[in-house]
Protein backbone atom coordinates (compact mmCIF):
# COMPACT_ATOMS: atom_id res chain seq x y z
CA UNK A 1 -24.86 24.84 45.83
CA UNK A 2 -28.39 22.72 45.93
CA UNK A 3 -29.66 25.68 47.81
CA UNK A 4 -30.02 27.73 44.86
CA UNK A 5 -33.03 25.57 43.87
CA UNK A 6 -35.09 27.62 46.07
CA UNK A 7 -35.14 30.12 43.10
CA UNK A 8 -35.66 27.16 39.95
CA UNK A 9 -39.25 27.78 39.42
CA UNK A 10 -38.67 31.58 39.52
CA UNK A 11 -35.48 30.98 36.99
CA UNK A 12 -37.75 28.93 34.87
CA UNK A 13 -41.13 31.06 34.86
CA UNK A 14 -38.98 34.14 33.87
CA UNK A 15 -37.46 31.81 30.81
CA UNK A 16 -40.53 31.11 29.99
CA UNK A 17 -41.42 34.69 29.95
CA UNK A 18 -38.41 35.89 28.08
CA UNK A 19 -39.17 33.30 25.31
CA UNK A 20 -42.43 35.24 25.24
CA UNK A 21 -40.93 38.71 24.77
CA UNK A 22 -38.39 37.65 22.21
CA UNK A 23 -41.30 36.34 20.23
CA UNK A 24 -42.80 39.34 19.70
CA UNK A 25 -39.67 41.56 19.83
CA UNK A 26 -37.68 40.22 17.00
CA UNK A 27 -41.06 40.86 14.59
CA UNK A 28 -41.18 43.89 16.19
CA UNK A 29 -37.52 44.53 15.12
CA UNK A 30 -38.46 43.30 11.46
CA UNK A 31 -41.57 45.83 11.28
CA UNK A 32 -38.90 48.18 12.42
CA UNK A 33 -35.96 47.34 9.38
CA UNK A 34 -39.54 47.75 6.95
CA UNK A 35 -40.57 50.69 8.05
CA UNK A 36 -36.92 52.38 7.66
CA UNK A 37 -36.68 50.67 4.46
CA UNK A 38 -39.63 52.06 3.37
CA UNK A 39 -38.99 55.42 4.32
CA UNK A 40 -35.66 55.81 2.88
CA UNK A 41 -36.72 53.68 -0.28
CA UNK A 42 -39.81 55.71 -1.50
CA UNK A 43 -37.56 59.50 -0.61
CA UNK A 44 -34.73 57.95 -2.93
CA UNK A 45 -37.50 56.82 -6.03
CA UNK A 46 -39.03 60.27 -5.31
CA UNK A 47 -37.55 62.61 -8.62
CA UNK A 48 -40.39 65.07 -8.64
CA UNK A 49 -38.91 67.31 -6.34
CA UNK A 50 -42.21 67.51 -4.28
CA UNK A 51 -41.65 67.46 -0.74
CA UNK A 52 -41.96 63.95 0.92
CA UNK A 53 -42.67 62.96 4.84
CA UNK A 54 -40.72 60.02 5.65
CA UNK A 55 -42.63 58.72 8.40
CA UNK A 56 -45.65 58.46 5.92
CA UNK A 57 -43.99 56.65 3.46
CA UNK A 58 -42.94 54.35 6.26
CA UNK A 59 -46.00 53.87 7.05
CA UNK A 60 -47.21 53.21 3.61
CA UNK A 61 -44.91 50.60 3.02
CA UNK A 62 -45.60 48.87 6.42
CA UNK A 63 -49.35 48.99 5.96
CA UNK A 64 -48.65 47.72 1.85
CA UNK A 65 -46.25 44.97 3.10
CA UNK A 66 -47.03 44.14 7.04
CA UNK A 67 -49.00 40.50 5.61
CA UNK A 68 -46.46 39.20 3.69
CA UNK A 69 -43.73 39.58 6.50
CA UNK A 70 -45.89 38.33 8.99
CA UNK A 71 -46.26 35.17 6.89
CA UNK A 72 -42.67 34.94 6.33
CA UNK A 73 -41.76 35.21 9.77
CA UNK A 74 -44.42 32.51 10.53
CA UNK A 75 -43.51 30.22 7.73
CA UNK A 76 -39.85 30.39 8.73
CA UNK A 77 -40.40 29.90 12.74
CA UNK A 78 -42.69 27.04 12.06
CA UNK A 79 -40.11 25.35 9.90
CA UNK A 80 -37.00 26.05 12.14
CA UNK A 81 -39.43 24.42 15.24
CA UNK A 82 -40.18 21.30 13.68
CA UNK A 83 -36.53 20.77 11.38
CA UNK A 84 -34.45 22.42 14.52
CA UNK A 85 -33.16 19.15 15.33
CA UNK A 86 -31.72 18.79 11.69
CA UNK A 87 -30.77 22.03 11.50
CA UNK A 88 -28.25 22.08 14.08
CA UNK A 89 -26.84 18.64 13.54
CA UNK A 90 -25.76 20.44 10.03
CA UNK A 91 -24.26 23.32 11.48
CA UNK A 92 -22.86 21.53 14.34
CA UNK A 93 -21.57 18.14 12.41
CA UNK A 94 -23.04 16.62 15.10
CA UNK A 95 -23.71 12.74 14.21
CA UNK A 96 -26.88 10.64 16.36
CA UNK A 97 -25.65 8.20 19.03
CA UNK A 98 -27.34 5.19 20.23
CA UNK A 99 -26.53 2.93 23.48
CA UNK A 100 -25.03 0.23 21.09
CA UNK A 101 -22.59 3.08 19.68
CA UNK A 102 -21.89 4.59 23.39
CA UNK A 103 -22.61 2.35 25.88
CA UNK A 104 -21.00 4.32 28.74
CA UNK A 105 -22.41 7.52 27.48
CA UNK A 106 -25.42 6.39 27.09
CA UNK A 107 -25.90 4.66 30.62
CA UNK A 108 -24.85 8.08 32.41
CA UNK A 109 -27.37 10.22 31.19
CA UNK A 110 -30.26 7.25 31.31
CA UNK A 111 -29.56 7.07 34.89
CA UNK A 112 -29.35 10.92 35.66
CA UNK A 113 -32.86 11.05 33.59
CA UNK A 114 -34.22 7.76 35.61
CA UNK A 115 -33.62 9.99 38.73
CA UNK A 116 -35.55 12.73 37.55
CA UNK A 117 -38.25 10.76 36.03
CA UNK A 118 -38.20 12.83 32.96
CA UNK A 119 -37.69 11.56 29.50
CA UNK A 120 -33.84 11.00 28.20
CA UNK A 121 -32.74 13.23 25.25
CA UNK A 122 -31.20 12.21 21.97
CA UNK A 123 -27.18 11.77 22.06
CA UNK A 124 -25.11 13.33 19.79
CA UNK A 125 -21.64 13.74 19.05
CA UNK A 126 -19.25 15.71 17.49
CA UNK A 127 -15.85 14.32 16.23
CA UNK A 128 -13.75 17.49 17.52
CA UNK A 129 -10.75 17.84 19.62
CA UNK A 130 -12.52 20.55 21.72
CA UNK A 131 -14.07 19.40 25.01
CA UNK A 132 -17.34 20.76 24.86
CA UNK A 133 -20.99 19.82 25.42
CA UNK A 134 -24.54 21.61 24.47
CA UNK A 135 -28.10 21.10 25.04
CA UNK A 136 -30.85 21.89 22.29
CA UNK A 137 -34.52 21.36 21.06
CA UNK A 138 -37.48 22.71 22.21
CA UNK A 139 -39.90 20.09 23.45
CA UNK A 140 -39.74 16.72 25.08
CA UNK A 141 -39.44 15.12 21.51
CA UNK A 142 -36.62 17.07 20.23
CA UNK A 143 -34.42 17.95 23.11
CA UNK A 144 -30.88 16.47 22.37
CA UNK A 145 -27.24 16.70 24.33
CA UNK A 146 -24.00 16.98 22.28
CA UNK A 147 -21.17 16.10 23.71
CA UNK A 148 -17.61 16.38 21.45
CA UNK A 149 -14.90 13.21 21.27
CA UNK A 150 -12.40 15.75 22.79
CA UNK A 151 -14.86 15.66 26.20
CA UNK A 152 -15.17 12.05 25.91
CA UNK A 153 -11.44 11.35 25.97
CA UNK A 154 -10.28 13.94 27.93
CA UNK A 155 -12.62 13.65 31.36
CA UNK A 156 -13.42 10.79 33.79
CA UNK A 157 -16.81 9.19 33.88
CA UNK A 158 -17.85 11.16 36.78
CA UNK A 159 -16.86 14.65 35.33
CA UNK A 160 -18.78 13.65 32.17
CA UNK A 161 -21.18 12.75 34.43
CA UNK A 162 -21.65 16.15 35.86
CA UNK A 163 -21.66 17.54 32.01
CA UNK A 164 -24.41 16.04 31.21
CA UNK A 165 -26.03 16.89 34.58
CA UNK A 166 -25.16 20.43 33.46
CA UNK A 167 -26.78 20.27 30.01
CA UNK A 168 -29.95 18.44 31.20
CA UNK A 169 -30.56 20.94 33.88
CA UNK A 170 -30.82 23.77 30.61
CA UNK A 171 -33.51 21.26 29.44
CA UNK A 172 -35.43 21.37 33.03
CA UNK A 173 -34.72 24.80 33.70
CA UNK A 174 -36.37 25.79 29.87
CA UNK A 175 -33.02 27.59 29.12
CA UNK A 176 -32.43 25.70 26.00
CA UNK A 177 -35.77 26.42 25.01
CA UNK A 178 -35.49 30.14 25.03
CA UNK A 179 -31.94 30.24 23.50
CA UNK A 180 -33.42 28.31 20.55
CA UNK A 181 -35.84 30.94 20.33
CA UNK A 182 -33.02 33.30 19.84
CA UNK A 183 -31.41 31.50 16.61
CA UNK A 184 -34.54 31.00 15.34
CA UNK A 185 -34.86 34.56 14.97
CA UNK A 186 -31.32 35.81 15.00
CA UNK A 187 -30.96 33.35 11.90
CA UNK A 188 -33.70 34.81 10.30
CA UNK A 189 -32.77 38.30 10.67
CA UNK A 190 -29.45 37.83 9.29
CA UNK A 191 -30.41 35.37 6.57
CA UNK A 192 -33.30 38.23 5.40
CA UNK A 193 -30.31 41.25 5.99
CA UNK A 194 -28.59 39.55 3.60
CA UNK A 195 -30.75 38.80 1.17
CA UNK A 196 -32.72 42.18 0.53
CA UNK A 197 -28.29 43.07 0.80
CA UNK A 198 -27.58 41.17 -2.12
CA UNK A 199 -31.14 42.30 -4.02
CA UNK A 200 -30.26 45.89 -3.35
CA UNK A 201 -26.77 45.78 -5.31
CA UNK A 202 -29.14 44.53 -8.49
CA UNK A 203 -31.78 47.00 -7.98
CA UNK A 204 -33.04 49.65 -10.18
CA UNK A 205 -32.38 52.25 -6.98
CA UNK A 206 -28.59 52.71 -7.41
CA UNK A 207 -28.49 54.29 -11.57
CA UNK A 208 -26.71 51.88 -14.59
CA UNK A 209 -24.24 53.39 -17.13
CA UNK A 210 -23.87 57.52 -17.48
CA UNK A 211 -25.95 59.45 -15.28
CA UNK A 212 -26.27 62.85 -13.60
CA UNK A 213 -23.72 63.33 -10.64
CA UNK A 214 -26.55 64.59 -9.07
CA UNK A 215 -28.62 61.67 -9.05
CA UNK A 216 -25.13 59.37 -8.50
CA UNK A 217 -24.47 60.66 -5.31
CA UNK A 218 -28.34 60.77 -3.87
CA UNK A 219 -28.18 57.28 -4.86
CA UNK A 220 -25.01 56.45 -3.01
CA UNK A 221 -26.56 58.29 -0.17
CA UNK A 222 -29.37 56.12 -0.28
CA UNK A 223 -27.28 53.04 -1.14
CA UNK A 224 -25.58 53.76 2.56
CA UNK A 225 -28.60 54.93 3.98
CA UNK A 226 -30.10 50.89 3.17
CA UNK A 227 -26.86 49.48 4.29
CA UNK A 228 -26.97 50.99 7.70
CA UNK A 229 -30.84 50.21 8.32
CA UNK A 230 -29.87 46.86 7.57
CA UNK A 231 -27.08 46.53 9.56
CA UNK A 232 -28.86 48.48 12.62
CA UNK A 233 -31.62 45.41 12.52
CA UNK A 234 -29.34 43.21 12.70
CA UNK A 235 -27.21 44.52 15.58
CA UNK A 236 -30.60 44.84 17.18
CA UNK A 237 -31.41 41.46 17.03
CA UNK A 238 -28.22 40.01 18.13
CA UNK A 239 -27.73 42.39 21.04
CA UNK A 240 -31.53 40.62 22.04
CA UNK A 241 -29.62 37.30 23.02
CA UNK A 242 -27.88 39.26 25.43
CA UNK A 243 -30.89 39.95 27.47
CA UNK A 244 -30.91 36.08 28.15
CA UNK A 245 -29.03 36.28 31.61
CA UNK A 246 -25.52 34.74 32.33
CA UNK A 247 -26.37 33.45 35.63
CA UNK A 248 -28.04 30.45 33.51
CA UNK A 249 -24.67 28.70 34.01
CA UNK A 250 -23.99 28.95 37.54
CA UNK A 251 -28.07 27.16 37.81
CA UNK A 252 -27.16 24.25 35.67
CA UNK A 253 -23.52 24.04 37.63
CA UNK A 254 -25.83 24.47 40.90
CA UNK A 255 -28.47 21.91 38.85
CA UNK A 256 -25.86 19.29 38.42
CA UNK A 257 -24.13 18.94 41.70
CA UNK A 258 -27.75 18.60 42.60
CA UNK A 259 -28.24 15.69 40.07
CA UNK A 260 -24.72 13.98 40.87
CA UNK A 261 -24.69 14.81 44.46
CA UNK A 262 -20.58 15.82 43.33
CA UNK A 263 -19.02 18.92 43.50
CA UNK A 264 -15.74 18.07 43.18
CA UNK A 265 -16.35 16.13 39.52
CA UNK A 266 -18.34 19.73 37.97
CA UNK A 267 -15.34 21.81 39.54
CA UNK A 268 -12.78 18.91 37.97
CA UNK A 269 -15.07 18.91 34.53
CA UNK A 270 -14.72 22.63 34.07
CA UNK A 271 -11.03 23.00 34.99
CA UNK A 272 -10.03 20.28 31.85
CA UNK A 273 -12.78 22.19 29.82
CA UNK A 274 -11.15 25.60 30.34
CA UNK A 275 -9.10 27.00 27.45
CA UNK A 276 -10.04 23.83 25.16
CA UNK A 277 -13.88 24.54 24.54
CA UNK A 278 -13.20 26.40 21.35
CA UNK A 279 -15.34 24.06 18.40
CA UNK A 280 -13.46 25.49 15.00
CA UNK A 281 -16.50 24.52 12.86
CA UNK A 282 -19.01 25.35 15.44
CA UNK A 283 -20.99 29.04 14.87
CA UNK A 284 -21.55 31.82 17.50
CA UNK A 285 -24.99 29.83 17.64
CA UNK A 286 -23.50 26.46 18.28
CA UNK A 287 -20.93 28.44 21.19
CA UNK A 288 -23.88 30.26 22.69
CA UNK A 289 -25.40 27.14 23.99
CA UNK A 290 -22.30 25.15 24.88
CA UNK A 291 -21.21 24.88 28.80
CA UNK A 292 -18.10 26.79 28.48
CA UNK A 293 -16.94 29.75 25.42
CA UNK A 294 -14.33 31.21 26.20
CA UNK A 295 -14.11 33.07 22.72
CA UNK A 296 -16.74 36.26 22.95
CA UNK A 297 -19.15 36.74 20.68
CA UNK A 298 -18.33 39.00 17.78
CA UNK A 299 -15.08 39.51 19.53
CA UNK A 300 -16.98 42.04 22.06
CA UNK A 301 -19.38 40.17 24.05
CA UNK A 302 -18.83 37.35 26.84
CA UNK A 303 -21.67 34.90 26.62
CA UNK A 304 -20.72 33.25 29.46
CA UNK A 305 -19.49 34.20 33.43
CA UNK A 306 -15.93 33.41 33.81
CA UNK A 307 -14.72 29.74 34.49
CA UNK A 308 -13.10 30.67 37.68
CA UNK A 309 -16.17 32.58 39.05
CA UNK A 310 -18.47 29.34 38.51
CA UNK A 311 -15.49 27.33 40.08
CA UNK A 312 -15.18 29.74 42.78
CA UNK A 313 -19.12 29.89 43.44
CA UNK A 314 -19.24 26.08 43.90
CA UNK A 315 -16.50 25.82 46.45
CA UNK A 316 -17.71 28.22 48.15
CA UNK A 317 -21.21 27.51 48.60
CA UNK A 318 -20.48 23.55 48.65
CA UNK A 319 -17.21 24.15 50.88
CA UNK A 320 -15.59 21.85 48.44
CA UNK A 321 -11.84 23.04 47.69
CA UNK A 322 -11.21 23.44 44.09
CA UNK A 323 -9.54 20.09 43.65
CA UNK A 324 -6.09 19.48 42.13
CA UNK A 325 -6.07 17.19 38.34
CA UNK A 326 -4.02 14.55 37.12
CA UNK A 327 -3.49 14.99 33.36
CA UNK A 328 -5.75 12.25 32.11
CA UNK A 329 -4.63 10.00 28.92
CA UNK A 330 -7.24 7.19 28.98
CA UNK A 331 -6.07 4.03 27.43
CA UNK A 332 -7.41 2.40 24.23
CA UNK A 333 -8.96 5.83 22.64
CA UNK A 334 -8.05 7.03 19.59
CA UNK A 335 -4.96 8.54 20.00
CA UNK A 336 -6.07 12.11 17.27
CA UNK A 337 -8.11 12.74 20.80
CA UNK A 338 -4.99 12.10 23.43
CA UNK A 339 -2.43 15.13 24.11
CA UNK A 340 0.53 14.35 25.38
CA UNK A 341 -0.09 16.49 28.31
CA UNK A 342 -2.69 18.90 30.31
CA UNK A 343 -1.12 22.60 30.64
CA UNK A 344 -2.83 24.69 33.60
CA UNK A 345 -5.00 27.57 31.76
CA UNK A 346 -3.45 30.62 32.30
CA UNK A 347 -5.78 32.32 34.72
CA UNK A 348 -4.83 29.33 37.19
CA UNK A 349 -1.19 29.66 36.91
CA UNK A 350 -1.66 33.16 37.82
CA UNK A 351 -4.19 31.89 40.76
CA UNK A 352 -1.71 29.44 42.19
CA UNK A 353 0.94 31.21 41.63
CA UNK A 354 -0.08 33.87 44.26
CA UNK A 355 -0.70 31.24 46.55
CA UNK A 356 0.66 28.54 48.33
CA UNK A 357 -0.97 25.03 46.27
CA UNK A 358 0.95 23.00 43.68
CA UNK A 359 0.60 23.51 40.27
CA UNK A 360 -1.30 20.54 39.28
CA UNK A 361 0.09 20.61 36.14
CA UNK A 362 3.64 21.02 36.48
């Protein structure tokens, strides 16, 4: 699985070059939602009956407004680059650990960042029964791992281990950097959606009290006409993420065994992570960067490769078998974070029960 380091520095130049791209394609997409709104805006306040080109009033209202969205844009990226860190410890509930608070914790990743030579991040956790972990920031300063109290209680030390080997190898490998990029912008393409949204119910553009039913229905034209430029931008920047490629995962899986020098703990970490990673107050943001979501985006969209398939692609290149679990109830936690028992997910009850191997779970 090491072998796939051969590729890193191509996997991490071509992050670095996405980040590029998606910083000037999501103004791009913004000059784009003006343009349209412009156009459709100025033929709707247009009652002389003279004949009006769209694409110059487009124009128009890009050339008229272009500064101030620039500005915006650059206001609101500069903000969400140096408060990012705050940020998604709100939408997260993530809470700051120290070694003093997790000792254990704490030790693991200082020593996988000791054999690296390359700065630890923050801690973080999140008091969830989901077993999930994530990696954010986007510099040395601000980089952070979250790990949730369902992960912590649920895994051995060595299969946390390999989590956070996973997660820090999204910090070497720039990935974390790029997908911050992405809810940066995503964020404020939905945030600004909504807001010219709610400003356009208010406006003077749809008509107040008795009018013509003439000029009712343009408006309502127009009124949908606004609602679907909106919700085309919008689309448009959330189908961006998906240009960020899903073979990140099987890197950081590849980057970890690399780190641990243990197969068997990543393929043991992902098998108690399967069908448990949902975070109920974590957004399609938070799930986007976490090591396993199993719940696709918008209902329509997997953000991550299949939990087998990364299994499968480490025993197979390590020629590790996929190893069998003990349910694992770890003495003196809290017991809101114990189950009473591990249940196979059900793609692995349909696995093993086409071949010969004991359920581990029975």
């Amino acid at each position: 699985m090491a072998s796939t380091a051969i590729g890193l520095k191509t996997h991490i130049w071509n992050n670095n070059l996405r980040s590029l791209v998606i910083l000037a394609t999501y103004p791009l997409i913004m000059l784009g939602m003006l343009w349209a709104l412009g156009a459709v805006m100025g033929a709707g306040v247009n009652h002389s009956g003279a004949a009006v080109d769209p694409v110059t009033l487009g124009n128009q209202f890009v050339y008229n407004y272009w500064p101030i969205l620039i500005s915006v844009v650059a206001i609101w990226f500069t903000v969400s680059w140096f408060f990012q860190t705050n940020m998604i410890r709100m939408v997260a509930h993530s809470n700051p650990v120290t070694r003093k608070d997790e000792p254990e914790l704490y030790n693991l990743l200082e020593n996988l960042c000791i054999s690296r030579g390359i700065k630890m991040p923050h801690l973080e956790i999140i008091e969830s029964h989901a077993r999930n972990a994530f990696a954010s920031g986007v510099s040395d300063k601000s980089y952070a791992i979250t790990v949730t109290r369902g992960l912590l209680a649920s895994l051995q030390p060595d299969e946390v281990e390999a989590v956070l080997g996973h997660e820090l190898t999204h910090i070497m490998n720039r990935d974390v950097r790029l997908l911050m990029v992405c809810v940066i912008f995503t964020g404020m393409i939905g945030f600004t959606a909504q807001m010219l949204w709610s400003n356009l119910r208010y406006s003077m553009i749809l008509p107040r009290g008795n009018s013509g039913h003439g000029r009712r229905g343009n408006s309502m034209v127009l009124y949908f006409a606004i609602l679907a430029i909106l919700a085309v931008g919008y689309l448009a920047s959330l189908l961006a993420r998906f240009g960020l490629s899903r073979s990140r995962e099987f890197m950081a899986d590849a980057g970890a065994i690399e780190l641990t020098r243990n197969p068997d703990a990543m393929m043991r970490a992902l098998l108690r992570i399967s069908g448990r990673d949902h975070i109920p107050q974590a957004t399609d943001d938070i799930a986007l960067m976490c090591i396993e979501n199993s719940v696709p985006f918008m209902g329509l969209f997997a953000t991550h490769p299949p939990i087998e398939k990364r299994i499968a692609a480490i025993s197979q290149t390590t020629g590790v078998p996929v190893p069998e679990l003990a349910p694992r109830i770890p003495a003196g936690h809290d017991e809101r974070f114990q189950k009473s028992g591990e249940r196979a997910p059900e793609w692995l009850n349909k696995t093993l029960g086409q071949g010969t191997r004991r359920n581990p779970w029975a």
